[in-house]
C-alpha atoms as a PDB file:
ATOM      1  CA  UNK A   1       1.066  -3.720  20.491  1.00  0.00           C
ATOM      2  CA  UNK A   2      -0.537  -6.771  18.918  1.00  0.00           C
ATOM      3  CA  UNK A   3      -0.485  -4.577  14.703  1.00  0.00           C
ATOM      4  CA  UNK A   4       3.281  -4.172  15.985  1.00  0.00           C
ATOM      5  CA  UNK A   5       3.799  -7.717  16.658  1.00  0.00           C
ATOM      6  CA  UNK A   6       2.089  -9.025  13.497  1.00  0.00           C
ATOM      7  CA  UNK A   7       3.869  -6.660  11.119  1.00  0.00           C
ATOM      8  CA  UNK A   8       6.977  -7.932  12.627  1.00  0.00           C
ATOM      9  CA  UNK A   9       5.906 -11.566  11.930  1.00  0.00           C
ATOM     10  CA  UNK A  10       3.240 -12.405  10.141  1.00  0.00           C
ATOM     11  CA  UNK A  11       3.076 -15.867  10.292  1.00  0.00           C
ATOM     12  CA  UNK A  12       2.957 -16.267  14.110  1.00  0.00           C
ATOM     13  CA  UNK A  13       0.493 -18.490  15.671  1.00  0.00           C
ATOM     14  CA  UNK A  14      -1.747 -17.061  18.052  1.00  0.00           C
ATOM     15  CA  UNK A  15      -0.436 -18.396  21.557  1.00  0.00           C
ATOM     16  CA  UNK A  16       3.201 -16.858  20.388  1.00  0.00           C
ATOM     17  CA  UNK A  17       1.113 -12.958  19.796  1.00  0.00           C
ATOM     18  CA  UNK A  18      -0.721 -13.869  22.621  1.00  0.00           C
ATOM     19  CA  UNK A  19       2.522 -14.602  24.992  1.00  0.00           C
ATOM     20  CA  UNK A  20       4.003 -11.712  23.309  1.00  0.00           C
ATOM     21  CA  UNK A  21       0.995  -8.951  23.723  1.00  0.00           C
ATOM     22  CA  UNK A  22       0.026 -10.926  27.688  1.00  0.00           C
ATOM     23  CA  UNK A  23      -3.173 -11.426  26.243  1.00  0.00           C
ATOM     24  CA  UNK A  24      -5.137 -15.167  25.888  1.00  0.00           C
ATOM     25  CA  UNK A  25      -5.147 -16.906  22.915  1.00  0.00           C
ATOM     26  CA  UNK A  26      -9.282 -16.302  22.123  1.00  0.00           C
ATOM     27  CA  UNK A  27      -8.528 -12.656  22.902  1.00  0.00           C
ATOM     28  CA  UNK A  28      -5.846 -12.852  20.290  1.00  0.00           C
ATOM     29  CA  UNK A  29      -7.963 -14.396  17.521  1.00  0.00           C
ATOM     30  CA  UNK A  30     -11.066 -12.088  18.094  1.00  0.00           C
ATOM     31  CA  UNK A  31      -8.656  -9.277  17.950  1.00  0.00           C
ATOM     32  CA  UNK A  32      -6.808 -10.392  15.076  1.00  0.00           C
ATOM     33  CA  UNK A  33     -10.261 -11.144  13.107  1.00  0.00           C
ATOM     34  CA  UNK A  34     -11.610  -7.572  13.883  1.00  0.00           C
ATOM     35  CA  UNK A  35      -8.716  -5.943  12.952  1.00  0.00           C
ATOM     36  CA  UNK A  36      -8.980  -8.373   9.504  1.00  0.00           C
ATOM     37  CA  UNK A  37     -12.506  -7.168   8.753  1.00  0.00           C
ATOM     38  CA  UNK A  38     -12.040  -3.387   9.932  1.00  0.00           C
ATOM     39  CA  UNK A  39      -9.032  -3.260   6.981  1.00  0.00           C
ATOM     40  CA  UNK A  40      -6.290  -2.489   8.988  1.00  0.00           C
ATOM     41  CA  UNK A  41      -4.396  -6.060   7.904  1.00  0.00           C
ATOM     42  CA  UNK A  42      -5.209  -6.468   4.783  1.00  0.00           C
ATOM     43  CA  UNK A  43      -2.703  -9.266   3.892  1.00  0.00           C
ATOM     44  CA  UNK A  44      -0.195 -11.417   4.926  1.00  0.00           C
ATOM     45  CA  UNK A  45       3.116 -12.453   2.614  1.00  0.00           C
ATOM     46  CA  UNK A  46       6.411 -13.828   2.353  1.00  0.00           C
ATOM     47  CA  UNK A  47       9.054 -11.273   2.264  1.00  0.00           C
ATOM     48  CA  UNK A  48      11.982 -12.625  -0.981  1.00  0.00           C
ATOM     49  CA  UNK A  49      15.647 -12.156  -0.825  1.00  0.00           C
ATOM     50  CA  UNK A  50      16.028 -10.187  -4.085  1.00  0.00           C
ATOM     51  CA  UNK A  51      19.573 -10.717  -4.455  1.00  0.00           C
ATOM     52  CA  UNK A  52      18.650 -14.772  -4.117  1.00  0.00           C
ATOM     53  CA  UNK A  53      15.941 -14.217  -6.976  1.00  0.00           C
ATOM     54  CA  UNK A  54      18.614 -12.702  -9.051  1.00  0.00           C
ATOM     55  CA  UNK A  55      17.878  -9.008  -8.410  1.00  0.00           C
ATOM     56  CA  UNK A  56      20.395  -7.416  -6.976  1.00  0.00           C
ATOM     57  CA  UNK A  57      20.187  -4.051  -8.201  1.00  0.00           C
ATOM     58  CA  UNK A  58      18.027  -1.525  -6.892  1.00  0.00           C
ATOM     59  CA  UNK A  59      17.332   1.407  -8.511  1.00  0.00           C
ATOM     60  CA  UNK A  60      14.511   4.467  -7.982  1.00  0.00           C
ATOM     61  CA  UNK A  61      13.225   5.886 -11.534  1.00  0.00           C
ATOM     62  CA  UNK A  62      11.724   9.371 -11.017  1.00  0.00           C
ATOM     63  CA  UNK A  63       9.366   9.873 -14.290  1.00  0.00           C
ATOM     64  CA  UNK A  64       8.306  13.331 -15.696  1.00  0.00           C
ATOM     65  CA  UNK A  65       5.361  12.780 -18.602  1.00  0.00           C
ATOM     66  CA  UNK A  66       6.770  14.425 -22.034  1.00  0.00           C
ATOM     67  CA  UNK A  67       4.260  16.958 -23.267  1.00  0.00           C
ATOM     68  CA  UNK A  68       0.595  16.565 -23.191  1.00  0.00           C
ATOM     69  CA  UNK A  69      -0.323  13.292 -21.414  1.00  0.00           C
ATOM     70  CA  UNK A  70      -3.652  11.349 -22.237  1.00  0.00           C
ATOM     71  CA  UNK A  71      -3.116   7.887 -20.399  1.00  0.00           C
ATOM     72  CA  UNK A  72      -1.743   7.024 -16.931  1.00  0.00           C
ATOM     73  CA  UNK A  73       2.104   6.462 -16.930  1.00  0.00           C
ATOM     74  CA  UNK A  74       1.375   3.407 -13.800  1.00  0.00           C
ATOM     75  CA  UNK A  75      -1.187   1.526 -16.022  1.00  0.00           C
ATOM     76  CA  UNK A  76       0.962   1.983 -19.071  1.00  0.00           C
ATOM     77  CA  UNK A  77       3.591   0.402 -16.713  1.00  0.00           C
ATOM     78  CA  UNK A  78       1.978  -1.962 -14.181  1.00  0.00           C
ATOM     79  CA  UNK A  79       3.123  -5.324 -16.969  1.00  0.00           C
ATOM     80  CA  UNK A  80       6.697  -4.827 -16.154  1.00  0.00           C
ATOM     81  CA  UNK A  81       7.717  -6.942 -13.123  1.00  0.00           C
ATOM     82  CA  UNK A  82      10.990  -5.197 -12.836  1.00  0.00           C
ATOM     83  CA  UNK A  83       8.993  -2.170 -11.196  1.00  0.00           C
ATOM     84  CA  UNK A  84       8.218  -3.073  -7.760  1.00  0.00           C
ATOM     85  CA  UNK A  85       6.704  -0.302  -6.458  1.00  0.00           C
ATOM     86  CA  UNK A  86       5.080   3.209  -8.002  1.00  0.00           C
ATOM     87  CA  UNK A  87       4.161   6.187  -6.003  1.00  0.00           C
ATOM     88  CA  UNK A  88       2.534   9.552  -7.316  1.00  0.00           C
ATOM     89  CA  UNK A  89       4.794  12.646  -5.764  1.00  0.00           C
ATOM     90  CA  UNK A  90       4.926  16.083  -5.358  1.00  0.00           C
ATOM     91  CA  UNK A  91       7.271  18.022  -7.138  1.00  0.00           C
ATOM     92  CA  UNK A  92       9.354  17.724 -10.435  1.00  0.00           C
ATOM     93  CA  UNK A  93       8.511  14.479 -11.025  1.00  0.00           C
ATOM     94  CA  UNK A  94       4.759  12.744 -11.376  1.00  0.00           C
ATOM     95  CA  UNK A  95       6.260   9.342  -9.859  1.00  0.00           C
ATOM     96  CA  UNK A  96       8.960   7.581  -8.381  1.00  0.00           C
ATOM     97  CA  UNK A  97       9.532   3.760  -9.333  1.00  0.00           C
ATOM     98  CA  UNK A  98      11.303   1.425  -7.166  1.00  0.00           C
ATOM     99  CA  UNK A  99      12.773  -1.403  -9.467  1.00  0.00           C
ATOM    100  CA  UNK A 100      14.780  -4.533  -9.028  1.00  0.00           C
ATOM    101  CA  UNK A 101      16.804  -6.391 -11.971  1.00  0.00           C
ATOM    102  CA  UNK A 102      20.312  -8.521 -12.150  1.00  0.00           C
ATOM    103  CA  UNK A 103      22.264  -6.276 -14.077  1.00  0.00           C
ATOM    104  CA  UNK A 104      22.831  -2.408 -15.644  1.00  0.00           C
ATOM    105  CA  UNK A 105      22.189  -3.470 -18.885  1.00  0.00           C
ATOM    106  CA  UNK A 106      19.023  -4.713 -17.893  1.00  0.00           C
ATOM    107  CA  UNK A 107      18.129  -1.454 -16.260  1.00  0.00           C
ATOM    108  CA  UNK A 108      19.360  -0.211 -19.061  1.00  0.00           C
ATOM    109  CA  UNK A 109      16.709  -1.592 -21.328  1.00  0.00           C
ATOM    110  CA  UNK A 110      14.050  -1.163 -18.547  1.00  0.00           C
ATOM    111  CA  UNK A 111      14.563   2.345 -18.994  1.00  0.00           C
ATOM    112  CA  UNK A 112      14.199   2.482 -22.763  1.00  0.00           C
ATOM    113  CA  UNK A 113      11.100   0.585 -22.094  1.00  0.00           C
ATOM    114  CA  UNK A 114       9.514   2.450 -19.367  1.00  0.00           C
ATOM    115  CA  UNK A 115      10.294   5.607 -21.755  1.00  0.00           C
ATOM    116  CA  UNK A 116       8.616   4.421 -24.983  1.00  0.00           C
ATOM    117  CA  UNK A 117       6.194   2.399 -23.041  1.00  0.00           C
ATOM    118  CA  UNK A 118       4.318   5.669 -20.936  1.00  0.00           C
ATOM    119  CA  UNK A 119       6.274   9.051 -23.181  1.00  0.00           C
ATOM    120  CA  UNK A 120       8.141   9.803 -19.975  1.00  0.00           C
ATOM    121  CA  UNK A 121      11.854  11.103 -19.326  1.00  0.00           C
ATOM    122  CA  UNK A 122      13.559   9.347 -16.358  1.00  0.00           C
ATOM    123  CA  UNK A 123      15.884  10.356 -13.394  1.00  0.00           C
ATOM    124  CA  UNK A 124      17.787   7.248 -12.339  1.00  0.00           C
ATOM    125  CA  UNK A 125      19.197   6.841  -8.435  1.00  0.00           C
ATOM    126  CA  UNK A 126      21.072   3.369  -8.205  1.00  0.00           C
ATOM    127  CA  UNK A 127      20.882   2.080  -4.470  1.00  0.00           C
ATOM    128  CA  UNK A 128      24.690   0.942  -3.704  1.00  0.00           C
ATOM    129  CA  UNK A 129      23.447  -0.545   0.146  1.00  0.00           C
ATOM    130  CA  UNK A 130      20.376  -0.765   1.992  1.00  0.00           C
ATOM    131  CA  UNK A 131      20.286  -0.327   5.351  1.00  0.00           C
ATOM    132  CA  UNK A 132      17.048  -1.188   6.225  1.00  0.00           C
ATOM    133  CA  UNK A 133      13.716  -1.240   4.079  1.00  0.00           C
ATOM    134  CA  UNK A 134      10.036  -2.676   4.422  1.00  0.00           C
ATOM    135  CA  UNK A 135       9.922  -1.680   8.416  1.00  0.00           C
ATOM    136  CA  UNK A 136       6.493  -1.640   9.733  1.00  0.00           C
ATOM    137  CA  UNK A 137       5.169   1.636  10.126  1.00  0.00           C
ATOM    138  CA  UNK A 138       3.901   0.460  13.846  1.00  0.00           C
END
């Protein structure tokens, strides 16, 4: 109840999680500081309005390596901000990039650069709406 009621707001003091979780506010802090040094919260952030930044399309770019690969495609890749997030998957594809830029053009020349960047071919999904994302998995 208390992981729940951080990951749904980070930044709240310790007598609101404590009203919220009907526990005191020490109990709270000891709690939250084991939980801290065990590695279950291991961070706290601001969560950014991409579409405020400037970023309003979304897109996920599944990448395939081209022939024999000798370096890792999310090294080759980690300097581009554009790419918010990389995961390794199962299946056709060795990963799936979320990414974030203002316009198709610029995903255009994303993509050119993730391709020449890492020897990869892409799959491109745009993201019309988003109904919900970054949920807490608690």
């Amino acid at each position: 109840m208390l992981l729940a009621a951080l990951a749904r707001e980070g930044r709240a003091s310790y007598t609101e999680l404590a009203e919220k979780v009907g526990l005191s506010v020490s109990a709270v802090h000891q709690r939250v500081r084991r939980l801290e040094q065990r590695g279950l919260i291991t961070g706290y952030r601001a969560t950014l309005d991409p579409k405020l930044l400037g970023l309003p399309l979304t897109a996920f770019v599944s990448i395939t390596p081209i022939g024999v690969q000798s370096e890792d495609p999310p090294a080759l890749l980690a300097h581009l901000p554009a790419i918010e997030e990389c995961h390794s998957v199962a299946g056709q594809e060795s990963y799936i990039l979320k990414v974030r830029v203002p316009s198709p053009d610029a995903l255009e020349e994303l993509l050119r650069e993730i391709r020449a960047t890492a020897q990869v071919s892409t799959r491109t999904t745009v993201v019309l709406s988003t109904s919900y994302e970054g949920r807490p998995p608690v």
